[in-house]
C-alpha atoms as a PDB file:
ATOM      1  CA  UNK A   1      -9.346   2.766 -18.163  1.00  0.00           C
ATOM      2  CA  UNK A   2     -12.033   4.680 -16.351  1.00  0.00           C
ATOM      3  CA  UNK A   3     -10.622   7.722 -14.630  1.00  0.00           C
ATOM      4  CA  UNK A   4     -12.494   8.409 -11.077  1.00  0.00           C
ATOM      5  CA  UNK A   5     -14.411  11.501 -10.809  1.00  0.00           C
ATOM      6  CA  UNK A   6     -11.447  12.624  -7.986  1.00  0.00           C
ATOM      7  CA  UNK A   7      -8.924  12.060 -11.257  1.00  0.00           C
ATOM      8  CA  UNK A   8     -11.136  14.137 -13.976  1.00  0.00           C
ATOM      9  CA  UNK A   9     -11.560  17.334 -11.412  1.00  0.00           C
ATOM     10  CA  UNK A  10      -7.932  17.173 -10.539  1.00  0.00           C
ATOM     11  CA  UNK A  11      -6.893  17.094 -14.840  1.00  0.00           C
ATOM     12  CA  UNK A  12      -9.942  19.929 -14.707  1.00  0.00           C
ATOM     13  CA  UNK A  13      -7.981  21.871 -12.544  1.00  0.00           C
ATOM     14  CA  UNK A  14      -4.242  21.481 -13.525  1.00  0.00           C
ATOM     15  CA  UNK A  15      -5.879  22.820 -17.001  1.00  0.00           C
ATOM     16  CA  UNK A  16      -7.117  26.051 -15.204  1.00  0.00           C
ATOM     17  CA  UNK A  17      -3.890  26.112 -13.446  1.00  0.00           C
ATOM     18  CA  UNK A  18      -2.065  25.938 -17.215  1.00  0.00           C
ATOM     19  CA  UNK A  19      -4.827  28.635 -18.682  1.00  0.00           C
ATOM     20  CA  UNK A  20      -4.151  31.286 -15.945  1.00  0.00           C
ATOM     21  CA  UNK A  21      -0.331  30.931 -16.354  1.00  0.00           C
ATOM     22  CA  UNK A  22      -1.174  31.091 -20.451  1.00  0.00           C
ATOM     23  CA  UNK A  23      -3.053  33.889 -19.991  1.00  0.00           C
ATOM     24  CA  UNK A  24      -0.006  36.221 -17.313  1.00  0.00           C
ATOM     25  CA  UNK A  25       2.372  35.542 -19.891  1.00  0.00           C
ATOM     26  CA  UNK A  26       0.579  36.204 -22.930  1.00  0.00           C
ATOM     27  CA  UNK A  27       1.439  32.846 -24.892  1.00  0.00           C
ATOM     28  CA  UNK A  28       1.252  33.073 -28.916  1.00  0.00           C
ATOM     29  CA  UNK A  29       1.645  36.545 -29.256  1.00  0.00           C
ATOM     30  CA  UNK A  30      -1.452  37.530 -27.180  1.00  0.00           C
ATOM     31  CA  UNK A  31       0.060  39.948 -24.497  1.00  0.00           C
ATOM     32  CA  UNK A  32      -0.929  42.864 -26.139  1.00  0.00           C
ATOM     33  CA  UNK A  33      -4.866  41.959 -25.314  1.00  0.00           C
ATOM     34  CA  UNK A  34      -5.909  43.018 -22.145  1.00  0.00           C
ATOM     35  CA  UNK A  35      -5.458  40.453 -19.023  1.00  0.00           C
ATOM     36  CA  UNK A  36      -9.020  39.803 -18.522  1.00  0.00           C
ATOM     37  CA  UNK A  37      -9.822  38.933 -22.508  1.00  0.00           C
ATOM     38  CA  UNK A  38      -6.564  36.675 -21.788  1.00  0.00           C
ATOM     39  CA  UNK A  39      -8.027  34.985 -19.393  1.00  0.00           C
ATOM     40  CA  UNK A  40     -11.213  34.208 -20.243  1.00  0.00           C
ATOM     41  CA  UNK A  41      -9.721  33.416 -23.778  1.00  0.00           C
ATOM     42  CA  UNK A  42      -6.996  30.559 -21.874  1.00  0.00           C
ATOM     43  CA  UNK A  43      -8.724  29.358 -19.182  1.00  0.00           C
ATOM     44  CA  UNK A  44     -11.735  29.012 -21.156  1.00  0.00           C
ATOM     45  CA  UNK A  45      -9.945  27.301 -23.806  1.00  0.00           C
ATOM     46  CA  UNK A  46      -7.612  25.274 -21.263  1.00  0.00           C
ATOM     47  CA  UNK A  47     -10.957  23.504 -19.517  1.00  0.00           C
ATOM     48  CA  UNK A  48     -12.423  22.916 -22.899  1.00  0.00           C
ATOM     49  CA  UNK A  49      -9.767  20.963 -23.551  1.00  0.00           C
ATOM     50  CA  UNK A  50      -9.989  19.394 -20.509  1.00  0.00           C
ATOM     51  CA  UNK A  51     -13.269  18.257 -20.957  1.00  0.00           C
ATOM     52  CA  UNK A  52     -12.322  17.165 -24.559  1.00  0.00           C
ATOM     53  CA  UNK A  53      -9.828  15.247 -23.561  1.00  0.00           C
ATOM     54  CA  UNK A  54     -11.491  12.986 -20.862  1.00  0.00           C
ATOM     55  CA  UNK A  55     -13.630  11.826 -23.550  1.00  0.00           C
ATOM     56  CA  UNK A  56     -10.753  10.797 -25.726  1.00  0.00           C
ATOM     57  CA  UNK A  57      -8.712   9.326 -22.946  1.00  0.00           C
ATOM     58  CA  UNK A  58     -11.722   7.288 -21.962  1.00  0.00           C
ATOM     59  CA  UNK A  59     -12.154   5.654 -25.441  1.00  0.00           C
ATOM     60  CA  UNK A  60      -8.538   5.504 -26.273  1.00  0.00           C
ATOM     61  CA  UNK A  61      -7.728   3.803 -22.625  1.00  0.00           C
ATOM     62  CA  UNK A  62     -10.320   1.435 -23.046  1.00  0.00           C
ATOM     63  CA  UNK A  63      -8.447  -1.535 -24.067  1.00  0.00           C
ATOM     64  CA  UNK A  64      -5.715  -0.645 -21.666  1.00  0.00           C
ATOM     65  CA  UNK A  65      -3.560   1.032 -23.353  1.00  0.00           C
ATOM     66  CA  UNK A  66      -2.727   3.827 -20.526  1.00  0.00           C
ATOM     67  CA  UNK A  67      -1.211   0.828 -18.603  1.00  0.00           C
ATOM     68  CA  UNK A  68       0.198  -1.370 -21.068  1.00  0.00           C
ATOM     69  CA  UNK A  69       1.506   1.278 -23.769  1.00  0.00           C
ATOM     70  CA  UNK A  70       1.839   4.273 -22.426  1.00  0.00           C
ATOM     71  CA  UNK A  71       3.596   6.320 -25.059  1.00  0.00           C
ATOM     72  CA  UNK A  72       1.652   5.202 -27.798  1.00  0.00           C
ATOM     73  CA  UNK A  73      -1.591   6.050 -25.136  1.00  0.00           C
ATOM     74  CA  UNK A  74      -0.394   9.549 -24.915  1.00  0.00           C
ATOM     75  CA  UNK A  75       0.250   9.763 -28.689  1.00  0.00           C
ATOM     76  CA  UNK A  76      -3.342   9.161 -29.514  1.00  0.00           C
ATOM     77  CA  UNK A  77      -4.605  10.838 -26.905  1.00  0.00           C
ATOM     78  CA  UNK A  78      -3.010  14.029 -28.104  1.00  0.00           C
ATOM     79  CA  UNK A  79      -3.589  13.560 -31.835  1.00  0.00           C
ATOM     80  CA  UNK A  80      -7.513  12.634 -30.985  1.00  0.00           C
ATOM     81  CA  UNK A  81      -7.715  15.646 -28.878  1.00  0.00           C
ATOM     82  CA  UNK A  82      -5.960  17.979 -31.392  1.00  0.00           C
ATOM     83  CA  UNK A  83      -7.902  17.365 -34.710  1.00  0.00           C
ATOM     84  CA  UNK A  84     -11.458  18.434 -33.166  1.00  0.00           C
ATOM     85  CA  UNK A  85      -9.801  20.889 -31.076  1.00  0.00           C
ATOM     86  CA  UNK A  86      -8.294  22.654 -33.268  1.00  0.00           C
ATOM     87  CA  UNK A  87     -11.552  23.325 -34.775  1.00  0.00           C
ATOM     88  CA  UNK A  88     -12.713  25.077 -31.941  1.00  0.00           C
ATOM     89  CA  UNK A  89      -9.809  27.029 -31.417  1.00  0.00           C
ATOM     90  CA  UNK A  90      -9.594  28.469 -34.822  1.00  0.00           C
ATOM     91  CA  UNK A  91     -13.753  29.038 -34.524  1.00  0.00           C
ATOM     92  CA  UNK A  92     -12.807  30.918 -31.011  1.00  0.00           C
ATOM     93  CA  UNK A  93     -10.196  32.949 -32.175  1.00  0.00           C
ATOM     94  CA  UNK A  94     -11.200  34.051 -35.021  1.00  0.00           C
ATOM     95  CA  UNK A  95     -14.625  35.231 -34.553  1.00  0.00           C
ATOM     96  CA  UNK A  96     -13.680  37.224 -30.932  1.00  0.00           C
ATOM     97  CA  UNK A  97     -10.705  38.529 -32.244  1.00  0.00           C
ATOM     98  CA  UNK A  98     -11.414  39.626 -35.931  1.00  0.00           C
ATOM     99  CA  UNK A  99     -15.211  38.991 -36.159  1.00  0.00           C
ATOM    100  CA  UNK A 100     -15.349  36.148 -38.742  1.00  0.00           C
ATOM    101  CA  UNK A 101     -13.630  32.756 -39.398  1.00  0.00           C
ATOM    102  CA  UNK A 102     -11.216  32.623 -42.507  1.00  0.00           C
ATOM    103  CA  UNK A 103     -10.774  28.918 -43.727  1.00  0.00           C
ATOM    104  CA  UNK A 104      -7.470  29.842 -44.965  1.00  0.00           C
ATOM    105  CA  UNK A 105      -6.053  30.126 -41.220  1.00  0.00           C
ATOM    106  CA  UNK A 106      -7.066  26.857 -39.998  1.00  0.00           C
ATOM    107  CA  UNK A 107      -3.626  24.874 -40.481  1.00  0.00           C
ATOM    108  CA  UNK A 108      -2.408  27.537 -38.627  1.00  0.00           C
ATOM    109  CA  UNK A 109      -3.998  26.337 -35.240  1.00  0.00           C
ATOM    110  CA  UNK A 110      -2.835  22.853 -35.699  1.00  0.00           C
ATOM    111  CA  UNK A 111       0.995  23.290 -34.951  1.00  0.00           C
ATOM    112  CA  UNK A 112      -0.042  25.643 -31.318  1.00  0.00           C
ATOM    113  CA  UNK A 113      -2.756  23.342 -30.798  1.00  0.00           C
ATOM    114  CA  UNK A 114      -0.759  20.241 -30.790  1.00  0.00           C
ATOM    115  CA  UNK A 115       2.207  21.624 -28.453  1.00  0.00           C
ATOM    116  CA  UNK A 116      -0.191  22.627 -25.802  1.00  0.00           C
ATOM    117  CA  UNK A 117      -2.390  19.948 -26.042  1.00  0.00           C
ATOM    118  CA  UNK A 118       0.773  17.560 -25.768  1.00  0.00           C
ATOM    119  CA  UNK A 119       2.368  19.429 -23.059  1.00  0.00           C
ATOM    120  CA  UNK A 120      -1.174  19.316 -21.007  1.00  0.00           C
ATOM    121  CA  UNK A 121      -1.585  15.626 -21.667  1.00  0.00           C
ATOM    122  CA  UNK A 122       2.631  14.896 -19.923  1.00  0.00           C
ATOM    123  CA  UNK A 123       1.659  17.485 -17.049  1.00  0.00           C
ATOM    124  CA  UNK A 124      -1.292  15.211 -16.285  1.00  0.00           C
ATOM    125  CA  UNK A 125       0.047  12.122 -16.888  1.00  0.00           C
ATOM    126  CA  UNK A 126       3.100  13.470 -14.116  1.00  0.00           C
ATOM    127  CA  UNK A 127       0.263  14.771 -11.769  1.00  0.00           C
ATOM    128  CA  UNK A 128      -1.437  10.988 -12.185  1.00  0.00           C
ATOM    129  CA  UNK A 129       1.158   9.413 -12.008  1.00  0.00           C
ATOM    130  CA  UNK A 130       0.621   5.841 -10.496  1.00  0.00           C
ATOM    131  CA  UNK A 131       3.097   3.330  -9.427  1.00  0.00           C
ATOM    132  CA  UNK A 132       3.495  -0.161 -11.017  1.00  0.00           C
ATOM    133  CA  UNK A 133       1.414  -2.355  -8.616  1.00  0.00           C
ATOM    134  CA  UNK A 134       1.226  -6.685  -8.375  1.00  0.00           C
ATOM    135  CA  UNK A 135      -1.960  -8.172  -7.317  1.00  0.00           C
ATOM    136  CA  UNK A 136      -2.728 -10.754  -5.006  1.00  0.00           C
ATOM    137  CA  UNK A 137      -3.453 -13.979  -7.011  1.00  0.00           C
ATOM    138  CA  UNK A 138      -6.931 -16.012  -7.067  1.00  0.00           C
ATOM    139  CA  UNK A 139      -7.027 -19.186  -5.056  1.00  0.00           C
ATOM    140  CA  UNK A 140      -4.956 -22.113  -6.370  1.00  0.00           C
ATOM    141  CA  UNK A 141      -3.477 -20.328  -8.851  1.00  0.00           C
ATOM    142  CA  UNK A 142       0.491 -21.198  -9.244  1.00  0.00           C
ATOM    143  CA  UNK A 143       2.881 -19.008  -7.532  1.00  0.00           C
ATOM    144  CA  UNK A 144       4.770 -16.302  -8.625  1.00  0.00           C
ATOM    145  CA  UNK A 145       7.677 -16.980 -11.043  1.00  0.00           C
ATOM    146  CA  UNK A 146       9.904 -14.808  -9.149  1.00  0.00           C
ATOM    147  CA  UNK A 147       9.808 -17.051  -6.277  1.00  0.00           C
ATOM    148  CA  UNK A 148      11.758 -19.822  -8.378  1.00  0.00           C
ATOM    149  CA  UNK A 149      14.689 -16.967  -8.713  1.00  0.00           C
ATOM    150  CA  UNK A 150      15.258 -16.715  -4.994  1.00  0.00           C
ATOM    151  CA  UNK A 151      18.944 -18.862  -4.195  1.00  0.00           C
ATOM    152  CA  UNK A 152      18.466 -21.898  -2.449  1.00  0.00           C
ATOM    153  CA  UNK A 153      19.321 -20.622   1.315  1.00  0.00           C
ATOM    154  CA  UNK A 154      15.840 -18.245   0.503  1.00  0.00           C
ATOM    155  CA  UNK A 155      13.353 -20.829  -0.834  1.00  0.00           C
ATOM    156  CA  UNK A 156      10.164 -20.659   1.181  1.00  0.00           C
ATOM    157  CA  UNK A 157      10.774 -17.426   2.399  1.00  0.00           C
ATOM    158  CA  UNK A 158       8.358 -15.127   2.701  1.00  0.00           C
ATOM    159  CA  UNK A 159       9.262 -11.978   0.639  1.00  0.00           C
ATOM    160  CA  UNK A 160       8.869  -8.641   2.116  1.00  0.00           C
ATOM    161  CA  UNK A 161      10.881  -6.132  -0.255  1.00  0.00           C
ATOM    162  CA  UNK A 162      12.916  -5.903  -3.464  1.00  0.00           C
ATOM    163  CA  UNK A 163      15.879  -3.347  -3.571  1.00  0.00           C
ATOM    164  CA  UNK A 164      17.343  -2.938  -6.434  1.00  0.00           C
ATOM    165  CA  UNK A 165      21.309  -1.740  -6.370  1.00  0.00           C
ATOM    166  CA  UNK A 166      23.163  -1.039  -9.151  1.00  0.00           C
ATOM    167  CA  UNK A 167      22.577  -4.348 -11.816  1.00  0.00           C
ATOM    168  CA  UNK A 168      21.441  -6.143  -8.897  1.00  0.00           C
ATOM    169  CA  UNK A 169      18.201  -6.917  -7.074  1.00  0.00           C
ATOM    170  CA  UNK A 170      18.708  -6.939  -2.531  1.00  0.00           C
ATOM    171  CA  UNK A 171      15.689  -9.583  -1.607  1.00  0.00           C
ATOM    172  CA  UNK A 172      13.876  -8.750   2.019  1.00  0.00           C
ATOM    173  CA  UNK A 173      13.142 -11.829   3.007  1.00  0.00           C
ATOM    174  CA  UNK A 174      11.520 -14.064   6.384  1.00  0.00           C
ATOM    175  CA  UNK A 175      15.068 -16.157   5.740  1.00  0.00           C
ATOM    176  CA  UNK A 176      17.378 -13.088   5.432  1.00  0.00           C
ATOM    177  CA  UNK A 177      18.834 -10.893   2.526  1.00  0.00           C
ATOM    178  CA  UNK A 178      20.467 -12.030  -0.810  1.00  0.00           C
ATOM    179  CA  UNK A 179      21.403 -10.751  -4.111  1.00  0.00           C
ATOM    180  CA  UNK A 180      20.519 -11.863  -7.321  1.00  0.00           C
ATOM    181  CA  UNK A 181      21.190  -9.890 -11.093  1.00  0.00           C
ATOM    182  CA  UNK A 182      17.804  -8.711 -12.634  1.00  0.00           C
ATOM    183  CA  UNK A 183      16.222  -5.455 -13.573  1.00  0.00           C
ATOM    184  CA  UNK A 184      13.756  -3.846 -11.160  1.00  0.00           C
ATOM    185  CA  UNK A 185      10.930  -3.986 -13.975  1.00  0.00           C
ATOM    186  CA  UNK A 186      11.268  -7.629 -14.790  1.00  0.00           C
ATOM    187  CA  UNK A 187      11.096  -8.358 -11.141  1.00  0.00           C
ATOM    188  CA  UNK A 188       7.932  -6.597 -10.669  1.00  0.00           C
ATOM    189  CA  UNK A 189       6.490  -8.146 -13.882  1.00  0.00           C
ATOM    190  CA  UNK A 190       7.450 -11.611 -12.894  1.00  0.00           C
ATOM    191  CA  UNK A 191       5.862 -10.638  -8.869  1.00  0.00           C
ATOM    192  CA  UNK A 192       2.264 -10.909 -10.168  1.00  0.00           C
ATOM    193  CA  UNK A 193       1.103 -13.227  -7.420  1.00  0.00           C
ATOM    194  CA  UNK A 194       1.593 -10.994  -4.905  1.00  0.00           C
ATOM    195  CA  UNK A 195      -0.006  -8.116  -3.439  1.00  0.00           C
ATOM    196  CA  UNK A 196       2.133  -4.696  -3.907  1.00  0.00           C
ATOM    197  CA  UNK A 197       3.685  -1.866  -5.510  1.00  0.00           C
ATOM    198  CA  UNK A 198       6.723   0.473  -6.421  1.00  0.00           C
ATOM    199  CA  UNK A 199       6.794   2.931  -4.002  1.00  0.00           C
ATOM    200  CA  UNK A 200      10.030   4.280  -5.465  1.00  0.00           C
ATOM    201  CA  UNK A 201      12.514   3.613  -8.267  1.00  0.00           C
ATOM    202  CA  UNK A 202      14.559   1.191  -6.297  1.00  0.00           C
ATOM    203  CA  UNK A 203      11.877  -0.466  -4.644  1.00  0.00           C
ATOM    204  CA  UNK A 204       8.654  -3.031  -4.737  1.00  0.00           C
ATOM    205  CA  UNK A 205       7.243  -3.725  -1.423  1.00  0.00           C
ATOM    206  CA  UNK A 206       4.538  -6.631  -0.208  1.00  0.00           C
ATOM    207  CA  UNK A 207       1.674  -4.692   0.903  1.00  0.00           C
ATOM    208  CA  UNK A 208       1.258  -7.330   3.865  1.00  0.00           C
ATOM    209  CA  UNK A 209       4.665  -6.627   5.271  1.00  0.00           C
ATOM    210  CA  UNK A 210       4.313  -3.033   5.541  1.00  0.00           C
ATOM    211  CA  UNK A 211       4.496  -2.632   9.808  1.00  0.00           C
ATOM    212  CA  UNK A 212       4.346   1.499   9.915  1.00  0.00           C
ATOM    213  CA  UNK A 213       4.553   4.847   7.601  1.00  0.00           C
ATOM    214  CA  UNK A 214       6.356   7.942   8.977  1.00  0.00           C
ATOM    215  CA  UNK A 215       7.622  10.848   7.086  1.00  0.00           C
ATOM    216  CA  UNK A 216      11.759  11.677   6.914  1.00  0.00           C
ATOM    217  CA  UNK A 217      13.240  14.702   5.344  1.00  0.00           C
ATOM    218  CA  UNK A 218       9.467  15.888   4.137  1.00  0.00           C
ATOM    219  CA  UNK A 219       8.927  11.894   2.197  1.00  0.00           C
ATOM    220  CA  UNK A 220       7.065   9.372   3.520  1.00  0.00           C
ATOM    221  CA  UNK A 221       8.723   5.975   4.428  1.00  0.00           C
ATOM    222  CA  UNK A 222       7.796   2.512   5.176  1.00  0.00           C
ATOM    223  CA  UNK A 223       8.800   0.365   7.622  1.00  0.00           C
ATOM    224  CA  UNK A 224       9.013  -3.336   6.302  1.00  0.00           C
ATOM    225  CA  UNK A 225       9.212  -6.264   8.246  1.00  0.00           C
ATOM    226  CA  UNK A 226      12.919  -7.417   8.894  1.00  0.00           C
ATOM    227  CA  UNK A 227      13.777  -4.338  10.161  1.00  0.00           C
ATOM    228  CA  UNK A 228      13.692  -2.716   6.696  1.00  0.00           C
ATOM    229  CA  UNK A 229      12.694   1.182   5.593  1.00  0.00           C
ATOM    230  CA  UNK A 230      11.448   1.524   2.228  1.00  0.00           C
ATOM    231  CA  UNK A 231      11.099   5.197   0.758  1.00  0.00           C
ATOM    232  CA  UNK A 232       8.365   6.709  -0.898  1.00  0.00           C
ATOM    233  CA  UNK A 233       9.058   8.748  -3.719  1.00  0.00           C
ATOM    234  CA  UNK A 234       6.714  12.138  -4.275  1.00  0.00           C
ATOM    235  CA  UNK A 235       5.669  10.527  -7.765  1.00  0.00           C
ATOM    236  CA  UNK A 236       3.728   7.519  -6.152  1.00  0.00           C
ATOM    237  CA  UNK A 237       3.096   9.110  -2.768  1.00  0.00           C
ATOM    238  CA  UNK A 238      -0.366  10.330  -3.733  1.00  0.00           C
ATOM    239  CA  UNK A 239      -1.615   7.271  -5.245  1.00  0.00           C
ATOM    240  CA  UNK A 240       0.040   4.822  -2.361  1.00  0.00           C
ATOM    241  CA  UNK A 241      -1.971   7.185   0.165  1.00  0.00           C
ATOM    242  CA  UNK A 242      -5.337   7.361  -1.577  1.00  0.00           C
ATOM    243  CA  UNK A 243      -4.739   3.013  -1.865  1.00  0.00           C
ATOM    244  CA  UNK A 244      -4.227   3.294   2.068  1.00  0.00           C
ATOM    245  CA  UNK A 245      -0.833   2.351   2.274  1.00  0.00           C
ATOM    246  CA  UNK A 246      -0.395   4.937   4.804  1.00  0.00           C
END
């Protein structure tokens, strides 16, 4: 996974963001230094880390493990981020704070290092957040599996929207609406085939049947074909707007 230059300066800058607000409230005992040694001292530290950590994320994502595996993405992310890091941190501290660097406190670092470092990698991954998206499938290739779950009234429908209520699955169809019991995430993993995304926890949408965008109560919505409005939740509204959905 290769994160766009727009994605690295935004991480960049949620770090700052975290350093600053490190810094005001004097995490790990440092409130006694003044504000301005705090600051330099966090952000400084915060952005390294930053910088660090686009490196790891780009050689731990490469075999797609920020889509696919998520958790265990973020877990190596944070543990290849925190073992050189913590190097540097004990380096920093020590020398502009007591003037040399004493061996003996280096497993101290590692339990601070790790919380922030894991606490900066969720606030990015929340920041980043992308929705679950389907593609648009190559030229004679078969069609979707989900199609063969549609009831019989629905076959050859074209399918605008998935709503899922309760246990259930609403279908937004060319033919009408029906029901049918499956889990939202299935659905979408079975709806390879065809172009589209999640735009909210309760709903996939067909890119092609997506008529209009306004905004309602400060979120964006979509209106569907068949009459349909599908909401947009903040999560995926970034990433929806910077695909052009609206």
């Amino acid at each position: 996974m290769a994160l766009t230059r727009r994605e690295a300066l935004r991480g960049f800058a949620v770090s700052a963001v975290a350093g600053v607000f490190l810094a005001m409230v004097g995490a790990f005992g440092m409130n006694s230094a003044p504000l301005p040694v705090r600051l330099a001292y966090w952000v400084g530290l915060c952005v390294a880390g930053a910088v660090v950590g686009t490196g790891v994320s780009q050689v731990v994502g490469r075999d797609g493990r920020a889509d696919e595996r998520p958790w265990l993405y973020g877990a190596l992310v944070c543990i290849g981020i925190t073992l050189p890091f913590t190097v540097v941190v004990w380096l920093v501290t020590e020398l502009a704070f007591r003037g040399s660097a004493r061996p003996e406190a280096l497993p101290y670092f590692l339990p601070p290092v790790f919380i922030i470092t894991a606490a900066m990698t969720a606030l990015n991954a929340l920041v980043q957040r992308k929705p679950p998206e389907t593609h648009a499938a190559p030229a004679g290739a078969p069609a979707p599996r989900f199609l063969d779950r549609l009831p019989p009234r629905l076959r050859g429908a074209q399918l605008f929207a998935v709503q899922a209520e309760d246990h259930y699955l609403r279908l937004h169809t060319s033919k009408g609406q029906d029901l049918i019991l499956l889990r939202l995430s299935d659905a979408i993993a079975e709806l390879e085939g065809i172009e589209g995304a999640q735009t909210h926890r309760s709903w996939w949408v067909a890119r092609d049947a997506v008529e209009d965008a306004r905004r309602a109560d400060g979120r964006a919505v979509l209106s569907v074909r068949g009459g349909v409005e599908a909401p947009v939740s903040r999560a995926y509204a970034k990433a929806l707007r910077d695909a052009g959905w609206f």
